[in-house]
Protein backbone atom coordinates (compact mmCIF):
# COMPACT_ATOMS: atom_id res chain seq x y z
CA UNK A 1 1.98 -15.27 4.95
CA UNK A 2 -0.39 -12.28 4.16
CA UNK A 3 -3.53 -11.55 6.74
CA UNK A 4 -6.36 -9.93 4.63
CA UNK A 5 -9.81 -8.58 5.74
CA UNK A 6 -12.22 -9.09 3.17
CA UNK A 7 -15.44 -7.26 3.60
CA UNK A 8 -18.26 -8.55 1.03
CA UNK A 9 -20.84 -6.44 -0.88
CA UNK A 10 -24.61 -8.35 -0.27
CA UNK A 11 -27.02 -6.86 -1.63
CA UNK A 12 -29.37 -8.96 -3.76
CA UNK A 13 -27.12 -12.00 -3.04
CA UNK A 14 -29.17 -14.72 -2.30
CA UNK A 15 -27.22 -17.05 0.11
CA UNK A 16 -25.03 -15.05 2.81
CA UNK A 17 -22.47 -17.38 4.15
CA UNK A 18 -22.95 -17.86 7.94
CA UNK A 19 -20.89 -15.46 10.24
CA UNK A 20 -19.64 -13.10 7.50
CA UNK A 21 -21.83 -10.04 7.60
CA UNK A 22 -18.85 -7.73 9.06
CA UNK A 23 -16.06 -9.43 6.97
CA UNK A 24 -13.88 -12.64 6.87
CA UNK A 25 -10.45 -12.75 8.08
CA UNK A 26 -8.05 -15.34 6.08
CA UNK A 27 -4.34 -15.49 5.82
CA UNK A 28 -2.88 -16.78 2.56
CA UNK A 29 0.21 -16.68 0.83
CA UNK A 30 -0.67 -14.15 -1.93
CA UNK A 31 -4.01 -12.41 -2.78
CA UNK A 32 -4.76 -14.56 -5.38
CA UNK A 33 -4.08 -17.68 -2.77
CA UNK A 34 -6.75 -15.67 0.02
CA UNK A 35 -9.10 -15.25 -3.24
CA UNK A 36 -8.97 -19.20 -3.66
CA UNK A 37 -9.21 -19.96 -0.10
CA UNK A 38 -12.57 -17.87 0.18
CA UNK A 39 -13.97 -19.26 -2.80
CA UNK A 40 -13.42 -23.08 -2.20
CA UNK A 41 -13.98 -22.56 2.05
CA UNK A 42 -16.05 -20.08 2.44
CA UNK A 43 -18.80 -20.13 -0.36
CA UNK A 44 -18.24 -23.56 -1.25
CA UNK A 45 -17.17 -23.22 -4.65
CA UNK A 46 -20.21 -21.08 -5.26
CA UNK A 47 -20.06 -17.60 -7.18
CA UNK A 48 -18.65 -15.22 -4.47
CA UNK A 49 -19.92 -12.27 -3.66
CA UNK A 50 -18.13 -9.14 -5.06
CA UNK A 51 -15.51 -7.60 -2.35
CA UNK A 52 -16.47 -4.13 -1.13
CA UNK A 53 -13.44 -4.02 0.86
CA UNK A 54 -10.18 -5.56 1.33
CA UNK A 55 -7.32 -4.46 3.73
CA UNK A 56 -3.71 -6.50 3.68
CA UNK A 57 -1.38 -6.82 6.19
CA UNK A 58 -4.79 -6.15 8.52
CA UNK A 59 -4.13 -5.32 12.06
CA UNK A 60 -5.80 -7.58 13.86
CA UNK A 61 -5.93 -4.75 16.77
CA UNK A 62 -7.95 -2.96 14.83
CA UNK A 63 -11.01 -5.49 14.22
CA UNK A 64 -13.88 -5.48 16.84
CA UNK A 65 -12.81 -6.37 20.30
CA UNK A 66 -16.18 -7.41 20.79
CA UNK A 67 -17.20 -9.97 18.30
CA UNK A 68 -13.99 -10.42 15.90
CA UNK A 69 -11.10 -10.98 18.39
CA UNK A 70 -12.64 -13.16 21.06
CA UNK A 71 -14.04 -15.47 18.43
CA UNK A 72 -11.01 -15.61 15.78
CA UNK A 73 -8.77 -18.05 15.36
CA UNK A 74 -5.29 -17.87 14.38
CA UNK A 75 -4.32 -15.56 12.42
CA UNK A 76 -0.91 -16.39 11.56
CA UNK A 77 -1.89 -19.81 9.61
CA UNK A 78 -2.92 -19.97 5.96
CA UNK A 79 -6.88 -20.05 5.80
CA UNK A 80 -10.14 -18.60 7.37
CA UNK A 81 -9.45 -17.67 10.66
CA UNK A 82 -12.90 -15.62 10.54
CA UNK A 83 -15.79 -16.63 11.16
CA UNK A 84 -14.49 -20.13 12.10
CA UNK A 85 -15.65 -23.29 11.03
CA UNK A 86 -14.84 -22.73 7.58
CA UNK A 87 -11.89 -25.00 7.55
């Protein structure tokens, strides 16, 4: 399993997914799984916003110790693990 950080270009998009301003965290088996997992969980099987920026194999050290890690779930199963409820 693969942890990527996907951070999403907004401008002029009409309908921001709750909870993903400063990225989405998903683990998936291959990029082209996390891209499918986004699309179908996170906006719904909606167009998705173009990625601006993508890290794999993200340290989850490295994300915001203020708002990412105390409200993440687990990072090591496949799917959204942030923002949560997108399950």
């Amino acid at each position: 399993m693969i942890r990527y950080w996907i951070k999403f270009s907004f401008e002029n998009y009409a309908s921001i997914p709750y909870g993903t301003r400063i990225g989405c965290g998903v683990t998936a088996i291959n990029y082209q799984d996390a891209i499918s997992i986004v699309e179908e969980k996170l906006f719904r099987n909606n167009p998705m916003a173009p990625i601006e920026h993508l890290v794999e194999n993200i340290d989850i050290s490295t994300l915001d110790v203020n708002h990412v890690l105390p409200n993440m779930g687990l990072p090591n199963i496949r799917g959204i693990w942030f923002p949560l409820g997108y399950d």
